[in-house]
C-alpha atoms as a PDB file:
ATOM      1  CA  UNK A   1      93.614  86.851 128.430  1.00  0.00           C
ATOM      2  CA  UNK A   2      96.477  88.961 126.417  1.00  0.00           C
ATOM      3  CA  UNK A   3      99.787  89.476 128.748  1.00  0.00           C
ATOM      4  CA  UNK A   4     102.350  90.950 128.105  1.00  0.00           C
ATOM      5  CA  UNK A   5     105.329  88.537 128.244  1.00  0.00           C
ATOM      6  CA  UNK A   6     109.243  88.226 126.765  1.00  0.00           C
ATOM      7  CA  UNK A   7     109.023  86.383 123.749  1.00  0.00           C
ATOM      8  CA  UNK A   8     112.302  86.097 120.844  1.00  0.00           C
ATOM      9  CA  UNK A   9     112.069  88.062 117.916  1.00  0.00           C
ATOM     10  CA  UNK A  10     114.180  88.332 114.585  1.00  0.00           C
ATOM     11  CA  UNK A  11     115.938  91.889 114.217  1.00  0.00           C
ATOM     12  CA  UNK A  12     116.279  93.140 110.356  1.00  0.00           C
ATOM     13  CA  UNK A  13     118.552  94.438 108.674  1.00  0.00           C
ATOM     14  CA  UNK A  14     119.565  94.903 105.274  1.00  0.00           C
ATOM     15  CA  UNK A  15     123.171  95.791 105.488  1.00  0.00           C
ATOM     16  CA  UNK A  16     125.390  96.806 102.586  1.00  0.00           C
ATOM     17  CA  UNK A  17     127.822  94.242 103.055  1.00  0.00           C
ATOM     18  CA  UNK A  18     128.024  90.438 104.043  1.00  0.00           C
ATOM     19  CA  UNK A  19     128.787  89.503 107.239  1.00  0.00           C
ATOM     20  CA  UNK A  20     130.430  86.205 106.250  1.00  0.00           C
ATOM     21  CA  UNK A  21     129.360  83.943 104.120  1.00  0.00           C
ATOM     22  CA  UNK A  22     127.632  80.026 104.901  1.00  0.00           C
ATOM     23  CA  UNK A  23     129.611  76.811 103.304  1.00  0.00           C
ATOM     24  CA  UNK A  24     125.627  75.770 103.084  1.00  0.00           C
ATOM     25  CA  UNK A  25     124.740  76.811 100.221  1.00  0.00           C
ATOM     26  CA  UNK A  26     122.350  75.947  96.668  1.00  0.00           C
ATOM     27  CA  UNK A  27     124.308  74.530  93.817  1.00  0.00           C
ATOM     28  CA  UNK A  28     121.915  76.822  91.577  1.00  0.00           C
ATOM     29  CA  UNK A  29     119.331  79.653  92.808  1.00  0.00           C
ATOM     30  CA  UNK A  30     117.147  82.196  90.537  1.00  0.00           C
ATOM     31  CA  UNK A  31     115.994  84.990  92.175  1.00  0.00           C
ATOM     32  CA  UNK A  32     113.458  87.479  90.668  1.00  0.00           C
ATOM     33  CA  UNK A  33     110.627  89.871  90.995  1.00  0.00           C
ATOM     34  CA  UNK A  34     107.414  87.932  90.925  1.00  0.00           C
ATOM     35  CA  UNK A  35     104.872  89.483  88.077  1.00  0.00           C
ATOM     36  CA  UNK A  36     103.043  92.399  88.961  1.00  0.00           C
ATOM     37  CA  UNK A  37      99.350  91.555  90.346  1.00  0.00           C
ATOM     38  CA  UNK A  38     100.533  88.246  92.217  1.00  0.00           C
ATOM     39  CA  UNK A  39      99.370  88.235  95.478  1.00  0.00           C
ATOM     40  CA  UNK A  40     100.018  85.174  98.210  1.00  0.00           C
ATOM     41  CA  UNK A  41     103.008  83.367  98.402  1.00  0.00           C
ATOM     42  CA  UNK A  42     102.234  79.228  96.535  1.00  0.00           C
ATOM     43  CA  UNK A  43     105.211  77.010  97.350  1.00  0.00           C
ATOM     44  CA  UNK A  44     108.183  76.021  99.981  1.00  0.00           C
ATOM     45  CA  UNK A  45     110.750  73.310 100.441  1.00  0.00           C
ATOM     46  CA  UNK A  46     110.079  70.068  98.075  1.00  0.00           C
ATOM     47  CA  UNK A  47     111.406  66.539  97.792  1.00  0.00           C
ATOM     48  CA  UNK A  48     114.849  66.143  96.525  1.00  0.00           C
ATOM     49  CA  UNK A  49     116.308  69.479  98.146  1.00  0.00           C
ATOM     50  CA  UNK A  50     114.604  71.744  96.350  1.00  0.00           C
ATOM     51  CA  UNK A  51     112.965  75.188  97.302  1.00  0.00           C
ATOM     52  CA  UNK A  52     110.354  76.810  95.230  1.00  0.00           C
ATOM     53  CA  UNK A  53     108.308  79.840  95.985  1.00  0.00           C
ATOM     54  CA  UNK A  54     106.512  82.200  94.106  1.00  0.00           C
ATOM     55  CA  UNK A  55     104.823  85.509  95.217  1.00  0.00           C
ATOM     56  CA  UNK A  56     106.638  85.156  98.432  1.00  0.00           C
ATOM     57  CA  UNK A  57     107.123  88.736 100.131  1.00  0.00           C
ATOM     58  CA  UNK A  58     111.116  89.197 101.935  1.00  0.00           C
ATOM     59  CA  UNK A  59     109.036  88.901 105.032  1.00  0.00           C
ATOM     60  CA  UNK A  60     107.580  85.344 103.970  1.00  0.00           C
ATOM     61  CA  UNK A  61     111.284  84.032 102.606  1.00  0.00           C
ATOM     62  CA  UNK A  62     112.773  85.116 106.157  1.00  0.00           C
ATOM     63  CA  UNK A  63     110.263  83.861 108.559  1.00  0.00           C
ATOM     64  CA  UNK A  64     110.560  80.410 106.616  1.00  0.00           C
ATOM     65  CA  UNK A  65     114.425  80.427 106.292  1.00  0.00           C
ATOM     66  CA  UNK A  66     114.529  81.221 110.237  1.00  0.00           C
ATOM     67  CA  UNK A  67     111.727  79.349 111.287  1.00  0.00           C
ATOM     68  CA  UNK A  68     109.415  82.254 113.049  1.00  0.00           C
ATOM     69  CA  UNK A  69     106.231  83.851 112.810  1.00  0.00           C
ATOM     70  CA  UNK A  70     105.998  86.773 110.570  1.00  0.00           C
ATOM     71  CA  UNK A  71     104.639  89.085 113.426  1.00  0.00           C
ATOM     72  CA  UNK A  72     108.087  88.439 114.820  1.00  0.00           C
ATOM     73  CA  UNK A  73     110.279  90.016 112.467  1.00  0.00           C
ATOM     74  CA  UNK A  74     111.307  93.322 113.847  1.00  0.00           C
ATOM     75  CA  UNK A  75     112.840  96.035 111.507  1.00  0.00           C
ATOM     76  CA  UNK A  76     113.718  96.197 107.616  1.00  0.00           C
ATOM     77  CA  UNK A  77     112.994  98.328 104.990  1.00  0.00           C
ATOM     78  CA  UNK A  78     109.546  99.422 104.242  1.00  0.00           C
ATOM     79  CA  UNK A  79     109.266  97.093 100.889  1.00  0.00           C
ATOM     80  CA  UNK A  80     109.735  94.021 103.175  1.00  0.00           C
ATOM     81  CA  UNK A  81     106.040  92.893 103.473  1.00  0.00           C
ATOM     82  CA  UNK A  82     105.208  94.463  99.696  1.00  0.00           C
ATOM     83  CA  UNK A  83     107.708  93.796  97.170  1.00  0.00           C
ATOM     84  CA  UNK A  84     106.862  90.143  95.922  1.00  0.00           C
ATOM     85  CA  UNK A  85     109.803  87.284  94.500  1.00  0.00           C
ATOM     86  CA  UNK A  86     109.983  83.766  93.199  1.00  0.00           C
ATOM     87  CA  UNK A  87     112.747  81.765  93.842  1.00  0.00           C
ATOM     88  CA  UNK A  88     113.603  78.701  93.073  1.00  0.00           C
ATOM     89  CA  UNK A  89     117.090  77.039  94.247  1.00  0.00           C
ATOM     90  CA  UNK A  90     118.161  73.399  94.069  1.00  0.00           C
ATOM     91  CA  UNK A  91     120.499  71.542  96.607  1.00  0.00           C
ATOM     92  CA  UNK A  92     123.907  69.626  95.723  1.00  0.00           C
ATOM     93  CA  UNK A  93     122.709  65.803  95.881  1.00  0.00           C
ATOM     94  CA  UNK A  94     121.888  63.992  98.965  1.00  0.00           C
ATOM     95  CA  UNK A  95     119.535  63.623 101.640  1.00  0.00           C
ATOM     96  CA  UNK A  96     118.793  67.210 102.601  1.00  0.00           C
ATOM     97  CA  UNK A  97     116.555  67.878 105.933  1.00  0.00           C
ATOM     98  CA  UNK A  98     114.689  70.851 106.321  1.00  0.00           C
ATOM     99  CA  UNK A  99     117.156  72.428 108.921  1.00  0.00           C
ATOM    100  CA  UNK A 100     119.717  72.504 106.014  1.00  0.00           C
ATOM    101  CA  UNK A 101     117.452  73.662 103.557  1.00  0.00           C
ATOM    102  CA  UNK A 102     116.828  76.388 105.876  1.00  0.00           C
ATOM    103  CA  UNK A 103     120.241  77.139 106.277  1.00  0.00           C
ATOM    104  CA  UNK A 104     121.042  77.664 102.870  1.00  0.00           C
ATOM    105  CA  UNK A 105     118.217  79.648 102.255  1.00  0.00           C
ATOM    106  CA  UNK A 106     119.366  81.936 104.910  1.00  0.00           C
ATOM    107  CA  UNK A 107     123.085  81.979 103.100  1.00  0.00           C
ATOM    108  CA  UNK A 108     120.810  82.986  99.950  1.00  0.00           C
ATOM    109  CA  UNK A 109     119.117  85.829 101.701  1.00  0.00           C
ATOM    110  CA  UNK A 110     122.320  86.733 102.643  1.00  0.00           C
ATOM    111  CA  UNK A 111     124.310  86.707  99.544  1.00  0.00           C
ATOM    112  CA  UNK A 112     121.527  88.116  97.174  1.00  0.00           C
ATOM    113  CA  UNK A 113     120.241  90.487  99.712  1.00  0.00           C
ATOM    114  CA  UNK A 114     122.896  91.277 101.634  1.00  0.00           C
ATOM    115  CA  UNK A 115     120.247  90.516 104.748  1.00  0.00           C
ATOM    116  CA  UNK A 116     121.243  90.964 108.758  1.00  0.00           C
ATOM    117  CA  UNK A 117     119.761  89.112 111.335  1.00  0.00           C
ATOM    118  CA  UNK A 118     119.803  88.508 114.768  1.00  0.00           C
ATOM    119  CA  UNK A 119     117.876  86.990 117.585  1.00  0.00           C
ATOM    120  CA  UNK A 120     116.858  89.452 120.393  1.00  0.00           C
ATOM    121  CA  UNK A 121     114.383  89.177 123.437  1.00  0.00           C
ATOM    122  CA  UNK A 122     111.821  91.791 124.093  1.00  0.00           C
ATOM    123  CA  UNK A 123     108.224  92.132 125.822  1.00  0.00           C
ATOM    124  CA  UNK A 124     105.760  91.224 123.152  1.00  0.00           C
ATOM    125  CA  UNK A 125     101.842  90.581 123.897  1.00  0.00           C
ATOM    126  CA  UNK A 126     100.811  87.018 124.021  1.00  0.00           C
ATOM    127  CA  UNK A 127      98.079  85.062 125.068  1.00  0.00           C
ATOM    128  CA  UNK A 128      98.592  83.036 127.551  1.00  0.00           C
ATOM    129  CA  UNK A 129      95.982  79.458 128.053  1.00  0.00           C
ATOM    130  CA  UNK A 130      95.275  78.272 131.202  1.00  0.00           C
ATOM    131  CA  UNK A 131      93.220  75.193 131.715  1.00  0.00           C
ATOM    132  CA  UNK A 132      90.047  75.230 133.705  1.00  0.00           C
ATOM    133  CA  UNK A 133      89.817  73.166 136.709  1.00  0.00           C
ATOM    134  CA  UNK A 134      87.899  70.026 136.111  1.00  0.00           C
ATOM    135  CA  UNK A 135      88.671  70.383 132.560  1.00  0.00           C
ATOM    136  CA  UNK A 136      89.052  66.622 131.154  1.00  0.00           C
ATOM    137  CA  UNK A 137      91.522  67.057 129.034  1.00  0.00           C
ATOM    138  CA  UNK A 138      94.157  64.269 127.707  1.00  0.00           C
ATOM    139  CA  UNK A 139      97.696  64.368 126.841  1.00  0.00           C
ATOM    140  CA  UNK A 140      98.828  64.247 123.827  1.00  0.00           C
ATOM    141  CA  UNK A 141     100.077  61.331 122.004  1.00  0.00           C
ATOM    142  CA  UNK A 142     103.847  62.298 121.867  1.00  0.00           C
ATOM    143  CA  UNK A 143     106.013  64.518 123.018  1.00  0.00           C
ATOM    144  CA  UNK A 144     107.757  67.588 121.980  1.00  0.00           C
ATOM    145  CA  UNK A 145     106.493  70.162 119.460  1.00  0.00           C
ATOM    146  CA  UNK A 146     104.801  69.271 116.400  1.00  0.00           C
ATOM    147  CA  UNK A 147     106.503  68.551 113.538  1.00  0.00           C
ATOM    148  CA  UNK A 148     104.749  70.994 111.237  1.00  0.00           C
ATOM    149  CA  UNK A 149     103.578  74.350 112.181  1.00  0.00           C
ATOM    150  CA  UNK A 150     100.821  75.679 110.878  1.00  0.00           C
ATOM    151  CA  UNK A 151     101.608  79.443 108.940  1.00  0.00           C
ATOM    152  CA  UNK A 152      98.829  82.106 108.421  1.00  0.00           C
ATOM    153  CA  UNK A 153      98.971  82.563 104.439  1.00  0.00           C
ATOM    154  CA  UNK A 154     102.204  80.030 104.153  1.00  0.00           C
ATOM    155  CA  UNK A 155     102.395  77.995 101.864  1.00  0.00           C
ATOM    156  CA  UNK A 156     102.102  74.023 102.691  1.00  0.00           C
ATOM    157  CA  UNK A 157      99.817  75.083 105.272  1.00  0.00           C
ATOM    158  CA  UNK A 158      96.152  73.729 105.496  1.00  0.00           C
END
């Protein structure tokens, strides 16, 4: 059953000047235009804070860098989901999570691309699950979200 419900999504914008900049940032970042003909995005966050993507569209680099589905980027230019990069960027030493990472690739966005974003709430369709009565379901082993989330065409997904 599709319904109509409020859901977030991620406004775009590619301003012409930074809104501030992140103390989170890469100690060293290469950003460039992926070779013509590649196609799908091969690549992410690795071991040892570093991120490396290739082929990724802007859509793909800011729907990892701020954790949403691409159908939930709003906005942008219409080279977003065509023009293709590869980036790689290494972290200053240390135990980095994936939060941080993301964070500094959001900084990175927003220094090289001078990117805008914001969070806003609007009606989006959804489907919405509803479980049978007498269905024997069970519940699952733990809590809380899982801790990976599977991306259509993402890389590191299965």
């Amino acid at each position: 059953m599709k319904r109509a419900l409020t859901g977030a999504s991620l406004a775009v914008f590619l301003a012409s000047l930074a809104l501030g900049q992140s103390t989170k940032t890469f100690e060293v970042a290469d950003i460039h235009m992926s070779p013509p003909g590649t196609r799908q995005a091969d690549g992410g966050f690795m071991p040892g804070g570093r991120f490396e993507i290739r082929g990724a569209t802007m859509l793909d680099l800011i729907a990892i860098a701020y954790g949403v589905e691409d159908e939930n980027v709003v906005g942008g230019p219409g080279w977003l989901n065509s023009d293709r990069f590869d980036v790689i960027a290494k972290a200053p030493s240390g135990a980095i999570s994936e939060e941080t990472l993301q964070a500094m690739l959001k900084a990175l966005l927003l220094d090289r691309f001078k990117l805008a974003a914001h969070e806003d709430k609007r009606d989006m369709p959804v489907y919405l699950l509803t479980v049978k009565k007498g269905a024997k379901l069970q519940k699952a082993a733990t809590d809380g979200p899982p801790t990976t989330r599977p991306r259509r065409g993402r890389p590191g997904t299965e």
